[in-house]
N, C-alpha and C. Protein backbone atom coordinates (compact mmCIF):
# COMPACT_ATOMS: atom_id res chain seq x y z
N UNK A 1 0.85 -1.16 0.00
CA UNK A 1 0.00 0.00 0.00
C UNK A 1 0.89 1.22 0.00
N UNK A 2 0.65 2.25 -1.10
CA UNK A 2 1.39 3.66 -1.02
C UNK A 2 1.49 4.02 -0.06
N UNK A 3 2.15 4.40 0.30
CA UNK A 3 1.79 5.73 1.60
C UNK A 3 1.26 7.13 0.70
N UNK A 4 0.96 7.90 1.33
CA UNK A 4 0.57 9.41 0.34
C UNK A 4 1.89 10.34 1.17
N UNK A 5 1.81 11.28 -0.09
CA UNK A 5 3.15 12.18 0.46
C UNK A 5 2.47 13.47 1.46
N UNK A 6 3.36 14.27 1.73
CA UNK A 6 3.07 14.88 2.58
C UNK A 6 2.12 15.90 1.90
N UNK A 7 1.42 16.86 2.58
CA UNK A 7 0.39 17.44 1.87
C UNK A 7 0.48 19.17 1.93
N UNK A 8 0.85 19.42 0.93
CA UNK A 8 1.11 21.37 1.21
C UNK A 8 0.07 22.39 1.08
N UNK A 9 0.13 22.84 1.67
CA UNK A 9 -1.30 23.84 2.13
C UNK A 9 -1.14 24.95 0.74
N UNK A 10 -2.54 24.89 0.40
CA UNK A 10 -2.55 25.88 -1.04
C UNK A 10 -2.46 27.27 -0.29
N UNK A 11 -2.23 28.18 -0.98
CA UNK A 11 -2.35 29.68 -1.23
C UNK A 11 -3.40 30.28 -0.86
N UNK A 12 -3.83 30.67 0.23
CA UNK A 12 -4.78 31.56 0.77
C UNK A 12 -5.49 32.47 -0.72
N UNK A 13 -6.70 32.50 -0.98
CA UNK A 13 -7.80 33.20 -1.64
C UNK A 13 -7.17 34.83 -1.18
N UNK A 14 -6.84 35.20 -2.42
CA UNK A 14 -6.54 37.22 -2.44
C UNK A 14 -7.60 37.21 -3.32
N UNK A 15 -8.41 38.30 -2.64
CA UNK A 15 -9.17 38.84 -3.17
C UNK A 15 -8.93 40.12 -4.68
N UNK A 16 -7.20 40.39 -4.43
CA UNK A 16 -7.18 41.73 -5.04
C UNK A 16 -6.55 41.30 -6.06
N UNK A 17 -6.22 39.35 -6.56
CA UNK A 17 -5.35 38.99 -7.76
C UNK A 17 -6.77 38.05 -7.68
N UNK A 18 -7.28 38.12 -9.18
CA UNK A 18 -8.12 36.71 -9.44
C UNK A 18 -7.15 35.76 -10.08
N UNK A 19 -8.17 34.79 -9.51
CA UNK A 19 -7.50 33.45 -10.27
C UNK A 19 -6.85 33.80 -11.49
N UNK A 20 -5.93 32.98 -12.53
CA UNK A 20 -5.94 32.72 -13.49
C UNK A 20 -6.68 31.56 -13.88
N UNK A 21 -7.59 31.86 -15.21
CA UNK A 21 -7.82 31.02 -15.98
C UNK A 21 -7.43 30.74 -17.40
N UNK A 22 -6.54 29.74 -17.63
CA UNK A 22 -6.12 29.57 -18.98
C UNK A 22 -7.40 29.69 -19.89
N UNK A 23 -6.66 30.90 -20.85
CA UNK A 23 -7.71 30.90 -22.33
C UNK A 23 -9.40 32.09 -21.40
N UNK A 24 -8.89 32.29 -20.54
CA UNK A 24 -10.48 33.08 -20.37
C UNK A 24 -9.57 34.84 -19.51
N UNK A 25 -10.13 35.75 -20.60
CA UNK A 25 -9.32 37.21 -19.80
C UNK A 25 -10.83 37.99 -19.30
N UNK A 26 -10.51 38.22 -18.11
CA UNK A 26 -11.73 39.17 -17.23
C UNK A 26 -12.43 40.01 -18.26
N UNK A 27 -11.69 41.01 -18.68
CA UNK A 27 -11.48 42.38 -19.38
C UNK A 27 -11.55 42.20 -20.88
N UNK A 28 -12.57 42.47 -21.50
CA UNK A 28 -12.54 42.53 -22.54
C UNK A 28 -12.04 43.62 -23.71
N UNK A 29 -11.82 44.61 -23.05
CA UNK A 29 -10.98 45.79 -23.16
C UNK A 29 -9.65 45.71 -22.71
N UNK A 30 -8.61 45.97 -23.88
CA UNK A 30 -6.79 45.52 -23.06
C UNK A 30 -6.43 46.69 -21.96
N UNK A 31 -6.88 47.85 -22.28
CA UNK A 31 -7.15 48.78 -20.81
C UNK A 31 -7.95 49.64 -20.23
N UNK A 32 -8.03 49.76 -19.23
CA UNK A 32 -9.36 50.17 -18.47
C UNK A 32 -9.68 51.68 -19.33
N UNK A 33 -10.81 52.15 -19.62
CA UNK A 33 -11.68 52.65 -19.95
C UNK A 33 -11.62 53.65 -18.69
N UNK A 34 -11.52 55.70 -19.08
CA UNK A 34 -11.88 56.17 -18.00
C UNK A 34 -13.40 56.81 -18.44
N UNK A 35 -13.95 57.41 -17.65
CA UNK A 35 -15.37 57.67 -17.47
C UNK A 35 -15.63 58.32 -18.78
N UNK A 36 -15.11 59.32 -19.24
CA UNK A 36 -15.43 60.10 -20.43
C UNK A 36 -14.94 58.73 -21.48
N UNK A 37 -14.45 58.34 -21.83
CA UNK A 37 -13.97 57.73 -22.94
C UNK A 37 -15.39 56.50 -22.63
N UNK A 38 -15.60 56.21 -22.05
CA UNK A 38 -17.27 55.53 -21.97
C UNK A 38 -17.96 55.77 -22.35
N UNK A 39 -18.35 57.53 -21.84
CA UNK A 39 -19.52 58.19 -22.16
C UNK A 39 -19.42 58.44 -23.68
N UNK A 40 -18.34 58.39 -23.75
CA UNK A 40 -18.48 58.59 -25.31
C UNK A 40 -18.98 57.57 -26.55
N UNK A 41 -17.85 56.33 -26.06
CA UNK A 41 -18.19 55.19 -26.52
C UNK A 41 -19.45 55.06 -26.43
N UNK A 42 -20.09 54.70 -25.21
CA UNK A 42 -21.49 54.83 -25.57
C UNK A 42 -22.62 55.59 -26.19
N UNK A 43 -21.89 56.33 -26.28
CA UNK A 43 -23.01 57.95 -27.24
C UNK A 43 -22.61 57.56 -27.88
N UNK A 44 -21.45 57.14 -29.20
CA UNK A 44 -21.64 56.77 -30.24
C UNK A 44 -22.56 55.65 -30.93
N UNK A 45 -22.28 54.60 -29.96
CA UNK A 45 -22.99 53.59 -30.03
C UNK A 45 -24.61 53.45 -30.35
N UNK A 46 -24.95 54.10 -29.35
CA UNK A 46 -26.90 54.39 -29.40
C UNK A 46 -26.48 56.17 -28.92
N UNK A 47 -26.73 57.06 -29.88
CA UNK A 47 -26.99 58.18 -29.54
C UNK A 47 -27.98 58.84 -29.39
N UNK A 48 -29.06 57.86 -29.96
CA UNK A 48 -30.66 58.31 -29.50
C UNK A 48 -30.92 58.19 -27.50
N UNK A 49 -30.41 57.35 -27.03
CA UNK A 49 -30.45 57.74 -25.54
C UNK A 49 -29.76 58.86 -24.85
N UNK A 50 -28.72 59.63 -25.11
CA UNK A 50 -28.33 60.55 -24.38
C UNK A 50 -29.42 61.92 -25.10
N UNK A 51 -29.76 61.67 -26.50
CA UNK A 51 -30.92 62.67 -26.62
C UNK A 51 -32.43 62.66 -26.04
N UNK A 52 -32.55 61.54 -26.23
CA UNK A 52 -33.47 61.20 -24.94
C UNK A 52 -33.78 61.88 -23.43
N UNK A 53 -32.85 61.60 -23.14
CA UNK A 53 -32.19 61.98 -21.72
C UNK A 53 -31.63 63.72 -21.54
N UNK A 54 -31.72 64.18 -22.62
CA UNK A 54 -31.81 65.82 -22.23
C UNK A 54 -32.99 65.95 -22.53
N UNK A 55 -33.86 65.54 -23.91
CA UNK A 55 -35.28 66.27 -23.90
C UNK A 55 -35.42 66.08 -22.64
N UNK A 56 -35.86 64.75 -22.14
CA UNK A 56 -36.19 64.49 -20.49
C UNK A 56 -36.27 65.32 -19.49
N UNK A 57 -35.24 66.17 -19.42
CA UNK A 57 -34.38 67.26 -18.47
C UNK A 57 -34.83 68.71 -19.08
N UNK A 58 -35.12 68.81 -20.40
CA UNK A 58 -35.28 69.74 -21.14
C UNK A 58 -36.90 69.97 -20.49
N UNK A 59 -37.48 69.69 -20.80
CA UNK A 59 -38.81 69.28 -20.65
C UNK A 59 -39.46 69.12 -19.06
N UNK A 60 -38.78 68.33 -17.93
CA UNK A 60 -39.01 68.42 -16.32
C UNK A 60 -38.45 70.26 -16.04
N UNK A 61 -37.55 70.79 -17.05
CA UNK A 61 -37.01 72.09 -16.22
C UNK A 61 -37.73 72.98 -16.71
N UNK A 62 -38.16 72.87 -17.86
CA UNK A 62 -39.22 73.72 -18.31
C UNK A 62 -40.53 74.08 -17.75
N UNK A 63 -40.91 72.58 -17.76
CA UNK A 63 -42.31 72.28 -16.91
C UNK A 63 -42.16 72.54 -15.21
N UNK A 64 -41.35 72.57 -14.57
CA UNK A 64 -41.19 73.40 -13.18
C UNK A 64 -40.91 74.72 -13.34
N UNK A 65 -40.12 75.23 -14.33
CA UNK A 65 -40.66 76.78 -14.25
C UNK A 65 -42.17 77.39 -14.54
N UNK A 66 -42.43 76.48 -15.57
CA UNK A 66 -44.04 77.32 -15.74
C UNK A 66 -44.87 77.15 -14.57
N UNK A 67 -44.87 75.98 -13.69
CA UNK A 67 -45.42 75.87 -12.69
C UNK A 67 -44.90 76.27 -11.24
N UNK A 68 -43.37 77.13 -11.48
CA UNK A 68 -43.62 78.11 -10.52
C UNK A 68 -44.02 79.51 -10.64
N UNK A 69 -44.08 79.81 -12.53
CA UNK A 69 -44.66 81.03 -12.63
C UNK A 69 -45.93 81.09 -12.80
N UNK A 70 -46.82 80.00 -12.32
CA UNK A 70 -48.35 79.60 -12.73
C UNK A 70 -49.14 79.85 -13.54
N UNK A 71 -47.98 79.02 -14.71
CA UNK A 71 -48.74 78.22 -16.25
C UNK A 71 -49.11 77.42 -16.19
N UNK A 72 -50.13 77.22 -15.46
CA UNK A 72 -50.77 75.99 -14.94
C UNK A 72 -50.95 74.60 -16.87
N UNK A 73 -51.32 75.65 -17.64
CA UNK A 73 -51.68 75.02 -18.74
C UNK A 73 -50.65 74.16 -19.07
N UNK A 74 -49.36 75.13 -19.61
CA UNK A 74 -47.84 75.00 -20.06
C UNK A 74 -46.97 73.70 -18.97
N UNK A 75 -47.26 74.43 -17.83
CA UNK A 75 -46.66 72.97 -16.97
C UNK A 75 -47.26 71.52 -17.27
N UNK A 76 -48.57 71.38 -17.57
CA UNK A 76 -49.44 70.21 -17.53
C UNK A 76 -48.49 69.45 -19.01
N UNK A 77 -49.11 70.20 -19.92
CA UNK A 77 -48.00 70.10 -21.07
C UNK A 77 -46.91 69.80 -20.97
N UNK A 78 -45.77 70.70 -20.51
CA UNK A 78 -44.53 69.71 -20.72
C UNK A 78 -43.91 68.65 -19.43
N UNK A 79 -45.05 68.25 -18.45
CA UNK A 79 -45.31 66.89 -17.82
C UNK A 79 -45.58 65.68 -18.92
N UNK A 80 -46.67 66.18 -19.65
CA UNK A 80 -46.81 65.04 -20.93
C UNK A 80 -45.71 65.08 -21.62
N UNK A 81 -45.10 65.83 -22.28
CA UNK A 81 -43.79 65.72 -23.17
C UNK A 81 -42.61 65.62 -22.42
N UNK A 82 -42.85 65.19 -21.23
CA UNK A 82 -41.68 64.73 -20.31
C UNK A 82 -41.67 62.91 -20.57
N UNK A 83 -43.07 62.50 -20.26
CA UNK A 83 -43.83 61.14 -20.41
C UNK A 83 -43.15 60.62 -21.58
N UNK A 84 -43.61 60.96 -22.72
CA UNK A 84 -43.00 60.66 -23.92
C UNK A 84 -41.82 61.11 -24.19
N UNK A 85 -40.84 61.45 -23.92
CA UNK A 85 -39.67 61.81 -23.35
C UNK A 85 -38.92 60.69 -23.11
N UNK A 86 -39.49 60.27 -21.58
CA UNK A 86 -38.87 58.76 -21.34
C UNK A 86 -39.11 57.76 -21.78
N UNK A 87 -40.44 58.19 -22.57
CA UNK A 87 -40.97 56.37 -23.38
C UNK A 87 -40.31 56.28 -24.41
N UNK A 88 -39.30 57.77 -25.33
CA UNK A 88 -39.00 57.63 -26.22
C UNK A 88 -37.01 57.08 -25.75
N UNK A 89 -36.53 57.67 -24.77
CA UNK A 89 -35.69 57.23 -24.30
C UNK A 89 -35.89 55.52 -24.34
N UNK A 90 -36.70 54.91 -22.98
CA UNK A 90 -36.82 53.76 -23.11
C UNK A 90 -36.92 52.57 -24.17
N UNK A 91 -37.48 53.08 -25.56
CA UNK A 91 -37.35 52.64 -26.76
C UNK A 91 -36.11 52.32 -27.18
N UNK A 92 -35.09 53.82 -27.24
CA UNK A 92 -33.94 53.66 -28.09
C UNK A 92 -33.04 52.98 -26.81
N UNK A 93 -33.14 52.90 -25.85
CA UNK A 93 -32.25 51.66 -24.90
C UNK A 93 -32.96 50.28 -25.42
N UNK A 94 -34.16 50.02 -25.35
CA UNK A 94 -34.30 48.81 -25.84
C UNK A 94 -34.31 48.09 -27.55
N UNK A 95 -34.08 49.24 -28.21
CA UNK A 95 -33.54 49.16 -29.64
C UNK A 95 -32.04 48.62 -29.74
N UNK A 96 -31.47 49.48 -28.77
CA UNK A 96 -29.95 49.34 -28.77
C UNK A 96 -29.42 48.04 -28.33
N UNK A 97 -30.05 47.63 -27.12
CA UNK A 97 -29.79 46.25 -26.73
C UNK A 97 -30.00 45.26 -27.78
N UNK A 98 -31.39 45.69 -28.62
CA UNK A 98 -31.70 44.28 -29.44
C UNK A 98 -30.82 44.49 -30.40
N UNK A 99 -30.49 45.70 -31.06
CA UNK A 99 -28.91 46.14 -32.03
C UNK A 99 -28.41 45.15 -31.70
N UNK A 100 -27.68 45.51 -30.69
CA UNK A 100 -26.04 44.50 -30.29
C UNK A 100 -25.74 43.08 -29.79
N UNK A 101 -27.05 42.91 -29.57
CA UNK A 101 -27.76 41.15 -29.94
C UNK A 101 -27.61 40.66 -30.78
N UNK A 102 -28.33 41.08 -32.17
CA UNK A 102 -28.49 41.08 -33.33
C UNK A 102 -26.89 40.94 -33.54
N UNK A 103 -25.95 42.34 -33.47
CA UNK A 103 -24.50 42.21 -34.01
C UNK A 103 -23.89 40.82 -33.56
N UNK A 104 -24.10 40.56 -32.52
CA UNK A 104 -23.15 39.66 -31.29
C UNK A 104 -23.41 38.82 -31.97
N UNK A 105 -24.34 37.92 -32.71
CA UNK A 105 -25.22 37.11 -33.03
C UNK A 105 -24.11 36.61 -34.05
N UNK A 106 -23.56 34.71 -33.96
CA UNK A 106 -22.57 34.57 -35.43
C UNK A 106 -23.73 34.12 -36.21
């Protein structure tokens, strides 16, 4: 009967080095990405959402001034074109996703 050899204690789990895995890289980007170079990337990508996203803003800042200068009418109004605002936002995010589905797709 073998004997078994002696037994060496693995390497304590660091949290701040991941594993290696042969053939698989975390990062799909070779270097990190800073915030603007994102924002950009992504505005190119689907640029109908960052327009989105000012009417949005365009439209809530508008519609709180008329309703602190009591345009009662004008505020009601661009509450609705705030609505469709985000539904039109919400569209071109879910356009974009099915885009890059579609691309990803062999």
């Amino acid at each position: 009967m073998a004997t078994p050899g002696p037994v060496t204690p693995e390497a304590p789990f660091e949290p701040t080095r991941p594993p290696v895995i042969e053939g698989f890289s975390p990062s799909v980007y070779s270097t990190p990405e800073s915030f603007k170079e994102k924002f950009l990337r992504k505005t190119r990508e689907n640029p109908m959402v960052p327009i989105g996203c000012l009417g949005t803003a365009a439209a809530l800042t508008y519609g709180l001034y008329c309703f602190h200068r009591g345009q009662s009418q004008r505020s009601q109004l661009m509450m609705r074109t705030r609505i469709a605002a985000q539904g039109f936002t919400i569209a071109a995010i879910l356009l974009g996703l099915a885009a890059s589905a579609m691309k990803s797709r062999p």
